[in-house]
Protein backbone atom coordinates (compact mmCIF):
# COMPACT_ATOMS: atom_id res chain seq x y z
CA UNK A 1 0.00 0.00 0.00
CA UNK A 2 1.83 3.39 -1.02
CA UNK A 3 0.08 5.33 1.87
CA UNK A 4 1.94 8.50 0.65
CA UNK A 5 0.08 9.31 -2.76
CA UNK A 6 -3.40 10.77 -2.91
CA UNK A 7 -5.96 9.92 -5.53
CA UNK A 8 -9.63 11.24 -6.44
CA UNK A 9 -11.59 9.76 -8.45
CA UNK A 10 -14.30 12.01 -9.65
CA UNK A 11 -17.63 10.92 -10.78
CA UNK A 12 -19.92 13.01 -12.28
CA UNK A 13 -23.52 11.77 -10.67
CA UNK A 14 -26.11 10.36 -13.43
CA UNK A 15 -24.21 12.71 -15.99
CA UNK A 16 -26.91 12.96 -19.25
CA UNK A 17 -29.95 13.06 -17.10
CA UNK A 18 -28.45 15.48 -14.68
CA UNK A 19 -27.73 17.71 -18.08
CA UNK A 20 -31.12 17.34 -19.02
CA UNK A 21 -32.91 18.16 -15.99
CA UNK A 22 -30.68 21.42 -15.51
CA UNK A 23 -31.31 22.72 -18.97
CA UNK A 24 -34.77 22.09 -18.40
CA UNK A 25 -36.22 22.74 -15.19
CA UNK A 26 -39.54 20.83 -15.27
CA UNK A 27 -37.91 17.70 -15.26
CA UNK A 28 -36.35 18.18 -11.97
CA UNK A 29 -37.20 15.76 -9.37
CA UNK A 30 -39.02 13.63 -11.74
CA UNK A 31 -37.39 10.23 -13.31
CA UNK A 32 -35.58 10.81 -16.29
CA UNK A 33 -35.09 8.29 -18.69
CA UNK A 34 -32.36 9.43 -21.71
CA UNK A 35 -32.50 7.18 -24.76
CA UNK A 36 -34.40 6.55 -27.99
CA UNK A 37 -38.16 5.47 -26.83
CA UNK A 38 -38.87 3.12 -30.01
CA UNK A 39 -38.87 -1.07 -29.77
CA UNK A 40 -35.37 -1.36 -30.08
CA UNK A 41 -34.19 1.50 -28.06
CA UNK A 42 -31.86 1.52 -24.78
CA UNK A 43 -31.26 3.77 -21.91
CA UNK A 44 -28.60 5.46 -22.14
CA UNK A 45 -29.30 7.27 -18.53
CA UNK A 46 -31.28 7.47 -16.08
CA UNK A 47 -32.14 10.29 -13.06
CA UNK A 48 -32.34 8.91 -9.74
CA UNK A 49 -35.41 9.24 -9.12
CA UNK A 50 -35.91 6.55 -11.91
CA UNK A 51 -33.29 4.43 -10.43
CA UNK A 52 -35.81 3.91 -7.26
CA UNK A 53 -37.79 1.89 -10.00
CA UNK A 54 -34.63 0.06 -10.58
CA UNK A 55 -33.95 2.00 -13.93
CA UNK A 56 -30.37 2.02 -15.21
CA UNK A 57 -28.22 2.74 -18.43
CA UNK A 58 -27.91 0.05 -21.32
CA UNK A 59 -31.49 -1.18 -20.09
CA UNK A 60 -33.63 -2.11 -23.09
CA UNK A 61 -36.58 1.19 -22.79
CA UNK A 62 -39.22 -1.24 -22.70
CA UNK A 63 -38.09 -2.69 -19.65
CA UNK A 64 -37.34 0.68 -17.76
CA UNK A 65 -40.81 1.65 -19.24
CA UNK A 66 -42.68 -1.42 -17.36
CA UNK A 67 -40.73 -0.51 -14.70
CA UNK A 68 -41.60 3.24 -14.27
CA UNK A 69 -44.24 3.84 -16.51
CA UNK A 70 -44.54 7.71 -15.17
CA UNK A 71 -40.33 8.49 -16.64
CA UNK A 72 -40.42 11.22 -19.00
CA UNK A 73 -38.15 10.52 -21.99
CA UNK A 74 -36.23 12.76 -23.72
CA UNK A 75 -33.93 12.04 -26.56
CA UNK A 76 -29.92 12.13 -26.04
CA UNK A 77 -28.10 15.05 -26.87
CA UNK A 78 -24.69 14.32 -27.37
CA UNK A 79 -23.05 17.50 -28.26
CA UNK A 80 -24.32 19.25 -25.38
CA UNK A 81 -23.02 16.44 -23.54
CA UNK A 82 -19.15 16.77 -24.86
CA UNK A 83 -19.61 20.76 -24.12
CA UNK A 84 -20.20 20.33 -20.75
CA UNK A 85 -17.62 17.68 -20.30
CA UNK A 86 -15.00 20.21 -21.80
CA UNK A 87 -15.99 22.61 -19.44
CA UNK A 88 -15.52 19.96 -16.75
CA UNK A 89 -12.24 18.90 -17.71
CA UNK A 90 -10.77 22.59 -17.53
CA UNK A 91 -11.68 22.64 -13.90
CA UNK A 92 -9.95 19.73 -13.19
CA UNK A 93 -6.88 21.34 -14.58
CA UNK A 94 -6.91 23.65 -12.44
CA UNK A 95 -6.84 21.33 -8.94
CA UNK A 96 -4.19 18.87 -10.95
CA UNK A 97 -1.63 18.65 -13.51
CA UNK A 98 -2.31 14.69 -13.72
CA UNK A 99 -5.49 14.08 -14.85
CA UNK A 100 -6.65 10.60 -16.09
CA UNK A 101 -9.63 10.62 -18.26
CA UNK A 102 -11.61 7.83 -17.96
CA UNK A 103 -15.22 8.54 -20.12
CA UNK A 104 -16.54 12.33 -20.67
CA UNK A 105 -17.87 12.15 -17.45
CA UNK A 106 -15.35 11.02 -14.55
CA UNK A 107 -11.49 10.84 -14.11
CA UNK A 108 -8.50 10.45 -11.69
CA UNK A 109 -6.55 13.36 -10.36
CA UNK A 110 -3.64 12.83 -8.85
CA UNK A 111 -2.88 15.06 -5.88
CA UNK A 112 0.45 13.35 -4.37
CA UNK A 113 2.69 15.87 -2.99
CA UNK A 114 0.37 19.24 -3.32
CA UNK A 115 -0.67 19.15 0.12
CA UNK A 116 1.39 21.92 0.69
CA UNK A 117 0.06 23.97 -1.98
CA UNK A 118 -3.89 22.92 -1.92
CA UNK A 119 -4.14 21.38 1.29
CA UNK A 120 -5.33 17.79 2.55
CA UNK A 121 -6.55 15.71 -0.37
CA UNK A 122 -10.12 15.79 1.51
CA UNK A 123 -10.75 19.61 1.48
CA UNK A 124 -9.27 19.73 -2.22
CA UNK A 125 -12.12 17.16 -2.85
CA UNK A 126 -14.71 19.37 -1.02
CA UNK A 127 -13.20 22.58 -3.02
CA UNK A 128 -13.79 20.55 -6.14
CA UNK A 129 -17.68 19.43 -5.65
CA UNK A 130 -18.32 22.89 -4.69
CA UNK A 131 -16.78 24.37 -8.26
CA UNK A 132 -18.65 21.81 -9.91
CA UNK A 133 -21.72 22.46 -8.54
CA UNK A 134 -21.55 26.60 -9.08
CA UNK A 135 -19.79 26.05 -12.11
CA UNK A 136 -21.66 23.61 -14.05
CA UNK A 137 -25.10 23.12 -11.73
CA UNK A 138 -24.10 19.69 -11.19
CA UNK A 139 -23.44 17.46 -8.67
CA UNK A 140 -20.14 14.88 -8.31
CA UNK A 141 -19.20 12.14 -6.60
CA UNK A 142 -15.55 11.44 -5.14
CA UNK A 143 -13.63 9.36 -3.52
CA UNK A 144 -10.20 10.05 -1.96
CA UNK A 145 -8.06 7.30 -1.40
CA UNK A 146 -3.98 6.16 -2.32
CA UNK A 147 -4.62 4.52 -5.27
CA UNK A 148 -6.67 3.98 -8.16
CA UNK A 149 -8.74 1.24 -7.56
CA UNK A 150 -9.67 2.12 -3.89
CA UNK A 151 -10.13 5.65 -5.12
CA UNK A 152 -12.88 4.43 -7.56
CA UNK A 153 -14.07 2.04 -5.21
CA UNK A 154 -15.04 4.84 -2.55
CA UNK A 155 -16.57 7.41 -5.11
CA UNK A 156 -19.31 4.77 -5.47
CA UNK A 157 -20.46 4.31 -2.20
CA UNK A 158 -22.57 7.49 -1.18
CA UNK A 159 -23.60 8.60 -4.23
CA UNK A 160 -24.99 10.90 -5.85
CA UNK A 161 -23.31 14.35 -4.38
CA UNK A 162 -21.14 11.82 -2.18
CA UNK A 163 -17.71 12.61 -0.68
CA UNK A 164 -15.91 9.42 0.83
CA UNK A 165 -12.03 9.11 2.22
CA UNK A 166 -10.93 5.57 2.12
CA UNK A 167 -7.44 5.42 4.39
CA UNK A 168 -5.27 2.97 4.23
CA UNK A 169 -6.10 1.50 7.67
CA UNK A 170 -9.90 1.18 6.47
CA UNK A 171 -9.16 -1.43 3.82
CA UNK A 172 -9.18 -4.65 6.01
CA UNK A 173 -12.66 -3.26 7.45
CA UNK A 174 -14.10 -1.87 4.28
CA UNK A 175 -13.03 -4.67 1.24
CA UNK A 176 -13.94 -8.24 3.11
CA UNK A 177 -17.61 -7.73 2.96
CA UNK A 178 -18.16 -6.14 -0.38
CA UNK A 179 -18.99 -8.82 -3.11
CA UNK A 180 -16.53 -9.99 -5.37
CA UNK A 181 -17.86 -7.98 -8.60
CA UNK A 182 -16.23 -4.49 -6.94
CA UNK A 183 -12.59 -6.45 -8.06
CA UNK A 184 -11.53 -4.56 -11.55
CA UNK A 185 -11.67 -7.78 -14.21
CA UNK A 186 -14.36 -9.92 -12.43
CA UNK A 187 -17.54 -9.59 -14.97
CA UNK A 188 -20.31 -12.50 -14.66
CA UNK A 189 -18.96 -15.04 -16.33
CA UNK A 190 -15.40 -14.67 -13.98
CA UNK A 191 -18.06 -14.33 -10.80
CA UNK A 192 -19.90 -17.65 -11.20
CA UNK A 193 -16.61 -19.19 -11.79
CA UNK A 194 -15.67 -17.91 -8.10
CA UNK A 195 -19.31 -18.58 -7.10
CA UNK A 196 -18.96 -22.35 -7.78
CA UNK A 197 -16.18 -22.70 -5.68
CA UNK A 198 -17.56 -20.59 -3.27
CA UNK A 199 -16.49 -17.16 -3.37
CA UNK A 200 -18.76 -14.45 -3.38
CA UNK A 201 -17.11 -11.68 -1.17
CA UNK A 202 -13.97 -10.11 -1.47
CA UNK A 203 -13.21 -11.77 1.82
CA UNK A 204 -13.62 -15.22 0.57
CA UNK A 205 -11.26 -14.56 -2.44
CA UNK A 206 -8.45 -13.21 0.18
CA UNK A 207 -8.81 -16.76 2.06
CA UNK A 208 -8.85 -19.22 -0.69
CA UNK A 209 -5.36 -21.15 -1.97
CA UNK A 210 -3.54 -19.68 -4.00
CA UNK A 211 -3.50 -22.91 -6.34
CA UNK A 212 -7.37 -22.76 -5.78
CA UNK A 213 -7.19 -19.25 -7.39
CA UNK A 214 -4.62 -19.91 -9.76
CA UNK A 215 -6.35 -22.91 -11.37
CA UNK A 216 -10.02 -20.88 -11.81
CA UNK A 217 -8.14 -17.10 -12.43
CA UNK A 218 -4.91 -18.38 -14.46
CA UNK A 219 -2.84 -15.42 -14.72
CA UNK A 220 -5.41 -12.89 -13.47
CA UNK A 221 -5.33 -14.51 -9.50
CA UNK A 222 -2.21 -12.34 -8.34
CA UNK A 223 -3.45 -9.23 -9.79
CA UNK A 224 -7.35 -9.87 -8.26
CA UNK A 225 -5.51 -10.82 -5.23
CA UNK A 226 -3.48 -8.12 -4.98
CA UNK A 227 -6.64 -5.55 -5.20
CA UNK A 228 -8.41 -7.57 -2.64
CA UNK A 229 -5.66 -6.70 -0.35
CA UNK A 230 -6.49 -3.10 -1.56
CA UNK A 231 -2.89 -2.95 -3.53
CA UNK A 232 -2.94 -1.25 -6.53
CA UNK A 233 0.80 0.39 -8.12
CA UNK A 234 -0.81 2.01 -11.17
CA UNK A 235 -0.40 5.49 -11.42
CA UNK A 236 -2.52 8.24 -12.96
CA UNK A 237 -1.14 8.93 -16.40
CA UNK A 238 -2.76 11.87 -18.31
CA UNK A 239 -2.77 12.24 -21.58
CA UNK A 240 1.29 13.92 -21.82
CA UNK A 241 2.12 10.97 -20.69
CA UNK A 242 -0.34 8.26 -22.30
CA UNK A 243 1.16 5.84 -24.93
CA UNK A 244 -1.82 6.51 -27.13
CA UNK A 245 -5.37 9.51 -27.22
CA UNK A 246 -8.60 7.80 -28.21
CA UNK A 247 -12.38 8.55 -28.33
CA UNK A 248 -15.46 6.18 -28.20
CA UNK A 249 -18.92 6.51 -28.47
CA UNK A 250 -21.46 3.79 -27.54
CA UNK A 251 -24.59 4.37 -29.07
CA UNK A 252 -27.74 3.73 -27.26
CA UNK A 253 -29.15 1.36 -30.80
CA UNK A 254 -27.20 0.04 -33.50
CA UNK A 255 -27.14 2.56 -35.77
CA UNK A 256 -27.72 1.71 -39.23
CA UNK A 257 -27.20 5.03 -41.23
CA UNK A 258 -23.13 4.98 -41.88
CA UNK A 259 -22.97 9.26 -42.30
CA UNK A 260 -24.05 9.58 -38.75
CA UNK A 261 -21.63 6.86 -37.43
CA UNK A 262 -19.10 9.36 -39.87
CA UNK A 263 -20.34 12.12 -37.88
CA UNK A 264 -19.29 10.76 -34.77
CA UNK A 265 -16.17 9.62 -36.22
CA UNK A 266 -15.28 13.32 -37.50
CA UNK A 267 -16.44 15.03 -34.10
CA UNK A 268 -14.16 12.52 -31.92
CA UNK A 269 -10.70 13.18 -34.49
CA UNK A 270 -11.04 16.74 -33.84
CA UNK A 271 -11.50 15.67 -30.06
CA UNK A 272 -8.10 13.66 -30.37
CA UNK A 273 -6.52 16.63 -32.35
CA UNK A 274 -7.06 19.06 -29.51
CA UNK A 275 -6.09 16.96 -26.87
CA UNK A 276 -2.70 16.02 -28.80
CA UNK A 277 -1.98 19.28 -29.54
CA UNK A 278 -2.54 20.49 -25.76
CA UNK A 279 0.35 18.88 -24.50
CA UNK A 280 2.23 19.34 -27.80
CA UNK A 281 1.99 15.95 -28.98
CA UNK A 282 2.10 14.28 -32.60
CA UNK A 283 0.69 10.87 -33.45
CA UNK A 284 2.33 8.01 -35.89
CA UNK A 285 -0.47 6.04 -36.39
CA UNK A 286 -4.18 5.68 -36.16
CA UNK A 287 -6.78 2.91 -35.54
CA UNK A 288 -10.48 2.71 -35.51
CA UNK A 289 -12.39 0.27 -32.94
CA UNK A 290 -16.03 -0.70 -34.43
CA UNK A 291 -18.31 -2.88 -32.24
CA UNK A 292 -21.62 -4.61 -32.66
CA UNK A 293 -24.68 -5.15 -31.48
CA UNK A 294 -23.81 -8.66 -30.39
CA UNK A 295 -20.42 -7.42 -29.34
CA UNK A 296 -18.36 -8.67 -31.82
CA UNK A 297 -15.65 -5.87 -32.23
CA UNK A 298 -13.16 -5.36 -35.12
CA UNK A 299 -10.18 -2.85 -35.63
CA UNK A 300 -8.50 -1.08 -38.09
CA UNK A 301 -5.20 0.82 -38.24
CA UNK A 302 -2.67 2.94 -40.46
CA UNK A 303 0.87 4.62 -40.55
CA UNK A 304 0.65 8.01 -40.88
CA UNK A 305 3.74 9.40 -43.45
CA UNK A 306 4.42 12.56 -41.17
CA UNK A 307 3.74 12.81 -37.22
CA UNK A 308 1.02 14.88 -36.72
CA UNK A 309 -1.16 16.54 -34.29
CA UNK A 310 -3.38 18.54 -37.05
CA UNK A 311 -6.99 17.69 -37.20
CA UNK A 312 -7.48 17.32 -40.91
CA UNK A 313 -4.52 14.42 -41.25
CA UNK A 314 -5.96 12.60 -38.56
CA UNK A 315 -9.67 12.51 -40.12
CA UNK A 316 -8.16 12.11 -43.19
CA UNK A 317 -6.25 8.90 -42.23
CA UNK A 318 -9.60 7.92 -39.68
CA UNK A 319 -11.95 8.53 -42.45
CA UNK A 320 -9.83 6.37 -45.39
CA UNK A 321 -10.01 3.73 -42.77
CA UNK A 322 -13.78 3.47 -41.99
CA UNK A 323 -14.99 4.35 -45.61
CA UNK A 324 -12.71 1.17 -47.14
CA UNK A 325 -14.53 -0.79 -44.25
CA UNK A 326 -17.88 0.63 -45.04
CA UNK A 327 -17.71 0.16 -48.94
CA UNK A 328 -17.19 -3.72 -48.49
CA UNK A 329 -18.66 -4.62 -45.30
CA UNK A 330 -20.86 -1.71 -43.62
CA UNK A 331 -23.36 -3.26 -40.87
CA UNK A 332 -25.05 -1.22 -37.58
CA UNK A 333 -22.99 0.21 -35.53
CA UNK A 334 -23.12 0.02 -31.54
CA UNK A 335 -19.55 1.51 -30.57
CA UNK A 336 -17.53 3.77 -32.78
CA UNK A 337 -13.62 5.48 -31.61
CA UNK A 338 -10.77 6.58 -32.80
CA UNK A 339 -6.70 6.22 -31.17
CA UNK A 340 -3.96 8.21 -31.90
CA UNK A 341 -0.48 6.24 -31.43
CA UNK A 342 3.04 6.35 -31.52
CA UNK A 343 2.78 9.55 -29.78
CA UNK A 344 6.03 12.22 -29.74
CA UNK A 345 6.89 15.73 -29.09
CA UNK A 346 5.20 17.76 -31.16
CA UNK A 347 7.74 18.74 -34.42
CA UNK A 348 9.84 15.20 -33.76
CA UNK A 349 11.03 13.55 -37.08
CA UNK A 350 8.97 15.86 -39.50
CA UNK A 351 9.42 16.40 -43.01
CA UNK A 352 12.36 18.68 -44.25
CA UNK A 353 10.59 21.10 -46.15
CA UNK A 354 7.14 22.22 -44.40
CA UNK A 355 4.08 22.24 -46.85
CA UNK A 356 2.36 25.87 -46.90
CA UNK A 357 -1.37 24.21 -46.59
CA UNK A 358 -0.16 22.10 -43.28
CA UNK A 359 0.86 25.64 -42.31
CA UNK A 360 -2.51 26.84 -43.31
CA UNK A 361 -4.10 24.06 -41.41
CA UNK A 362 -1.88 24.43 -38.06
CA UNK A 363 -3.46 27.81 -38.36
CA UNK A 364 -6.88 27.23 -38.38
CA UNK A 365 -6.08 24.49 -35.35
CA UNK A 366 -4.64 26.94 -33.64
CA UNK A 367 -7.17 29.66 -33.94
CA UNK A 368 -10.37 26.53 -33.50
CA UNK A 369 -8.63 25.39 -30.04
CA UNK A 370 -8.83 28.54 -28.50
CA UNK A 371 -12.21 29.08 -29.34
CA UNK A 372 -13.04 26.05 -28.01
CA UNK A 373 -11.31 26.49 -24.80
CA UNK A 374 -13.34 29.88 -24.55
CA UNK A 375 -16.65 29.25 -25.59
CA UNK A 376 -17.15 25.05 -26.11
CA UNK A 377 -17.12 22.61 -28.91
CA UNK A 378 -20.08 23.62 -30.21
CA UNK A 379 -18.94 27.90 -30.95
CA UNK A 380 -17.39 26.47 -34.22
CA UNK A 381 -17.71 23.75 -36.50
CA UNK A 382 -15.30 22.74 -39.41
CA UNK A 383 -16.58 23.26 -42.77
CA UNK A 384 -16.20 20.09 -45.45
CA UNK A 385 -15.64 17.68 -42.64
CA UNK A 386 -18.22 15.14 -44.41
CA UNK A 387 -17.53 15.82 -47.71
């Protein structure tokens, strides 16, 4: 246990329904249900007052509909979603240097060694739900803790507008009882394998053989292990010092029409653009992740000729990539994202001679990122994108 570094995890409470009930005021305190409402459609959120009817995301709508037949359902709005997540992010820059983003709506920050500066790790935490809340009109979740996975662990366990500190003395008190599922890596299918043998708490993992463990987990049982014993080594790694900047988008239905999967495509490469070219970073390659409806997942990748950070060569190389898919084998989409990889110092092993339209296009970059910082993703949009 390294007892010495402090972690938050910060967890924005019921994110798209929260957004949706603050822009529109009549749906507070009533149970929101964010999704498509049609036969095949799926939650994509839900408020917590629909979560008393045991409403929750990735819920086929004609369940959570049976369930609370009183939700009011409004349509997701992604855009708006992504501006307020910008806006998000920026605060957290300003209470860390290392931050870890996990999805548009919650990431690590790693305070270790700022107590000096900010204070203790818990009133930093308390400084941070406050900013969010006058900030943004929203409400987070954290939890404080000195690493990752306990730091996750705790944000969970008063939410919504929670504020936990897990210590490391609290671990052999708080992990034992909590079901196996809270371990990072156990899914169902991992779970019933423990269950047969019987382990269902954390507790009962820590007390089993290892060769018990070792023959049901394989290589997984020291790692699992480990985390039961609250260990976790992994530090918070923001995007400076990632090995690779990707975007995803799950979509609440397969969706069948291929320009709106493009869509998504083009918004996240100019998402991956600005966040390479914040920390002055240039990508080799590029890769595409498409999933299914029945999960099946496929990817696709390229070597760019030039390192770049520009938003035009990386939906240029994105774009070849899913249209050559698309014109053989296009099917509905569920999950759509885009990596940048091979990631240098920005201006590292480029070209002798520069080209004056990549000079025209850092330009425009340039002049689109701080408009964006100022005023969101959605004060300007890139003409030609789809063309």
């Amino acid at each position: 246990m390294q007892a010495t570094r402090s972690i938050l995890h910060v967890d924005m409470d019921a994110f798209f329904a929260s957004i949706e009930q603050l822009d529109n005021p009549s749906l507070r305190g009533k149970p929101v249900l964010v999704g498509h409402d049609g036969p095949r459609g799926v939650v994509a959120a839900a408020s917590y007052e629909a979560r008393q009817f045991d409403c929750h995301s990735a819920q086929p709508m004609s369940v959570a509909k049976r369930r609370c037949p009183h939700a009011v359902i409004v349509p997701v709005h992604f855009e708006r979603y992504r501006q307020v997540s910008q806006r998000m992010f920026v605060l957290f820059d300003e209470f860390s240097p290392v931050v870890e983003p996990l999805s548009v709506d919650e990431a690590f920050l790693d305070l270790t060694g700022s107590e000096k500066l900010l204070g203790e790790a818990e009133a930093v935490a308390r400084r941070l739900k406050a900013r969010v809340r006058e900030e943004l009109g929203l409400t987070a979740s954290v939890g404080v803790a000195p690493n990752k996975f306990l730091a996750k662990l705790a944000s969970d366990l008063r939410k919504p507008d929670g504020l936990v500190v897990v210590r490391a003395g609290d671990v052999d008190a708080l992990l034992p009882p909590m079901p196996v599922t809270k371990l990072w890596g156990v899914g169902p299918a991992t779970a019933e394998r423990l269950r047969l043998v019987g382990v269902r708490t954390i507790g009962d993992l820590r007390n089993r053989p290892a060769d018990v463990l070792d023959r049901i987990l394989g290589g997984d049982a020291d790692r699992l292990l480990r985390l039961a014993h609250g260990i976790d080594d992994r530090p918070v790694v923001c995007d400076r010092e990632a090995k690779s900047i990707g975007q995803e988008q799950t979509f609440g239905i397969d969706v069948e029409d291929a320009e709106e999967v493009r869509r998504v495509l083009f918004e996240q490469a100019e998402q991956v653009g600005r966040r390479l070219r914040k920390h002055a970073l240039s990508a080799r390659s590029v890769s595409l992740k498409i999933r299914f409806g029945d999960f099946e997942t496929i990817t696709r990748s390229t070597t760019l000729k030039e390192p770049t950070g520009g938003t035009a060569e990386l939906w240029a190389a994105a774009c070849g990539l899913f249209d050559a898919w698309a014109a053989q084998s296009f099917r509905p989409v569920r999950l759509i994202g885009m990596t940048a990889a091979q990631l240098g110092a920005h201006g590292a092993q480029m070209g002798l001679f520069a080209d004056p339209a990549d000079e025209k296009q850092k330009r425009v970059d340039a002049v689109a990122d701080r408009i964006t910082a100022k005023f969101g993703t959605s004060a300007i949009r890139r003409g030609g994108g789809l063309s």
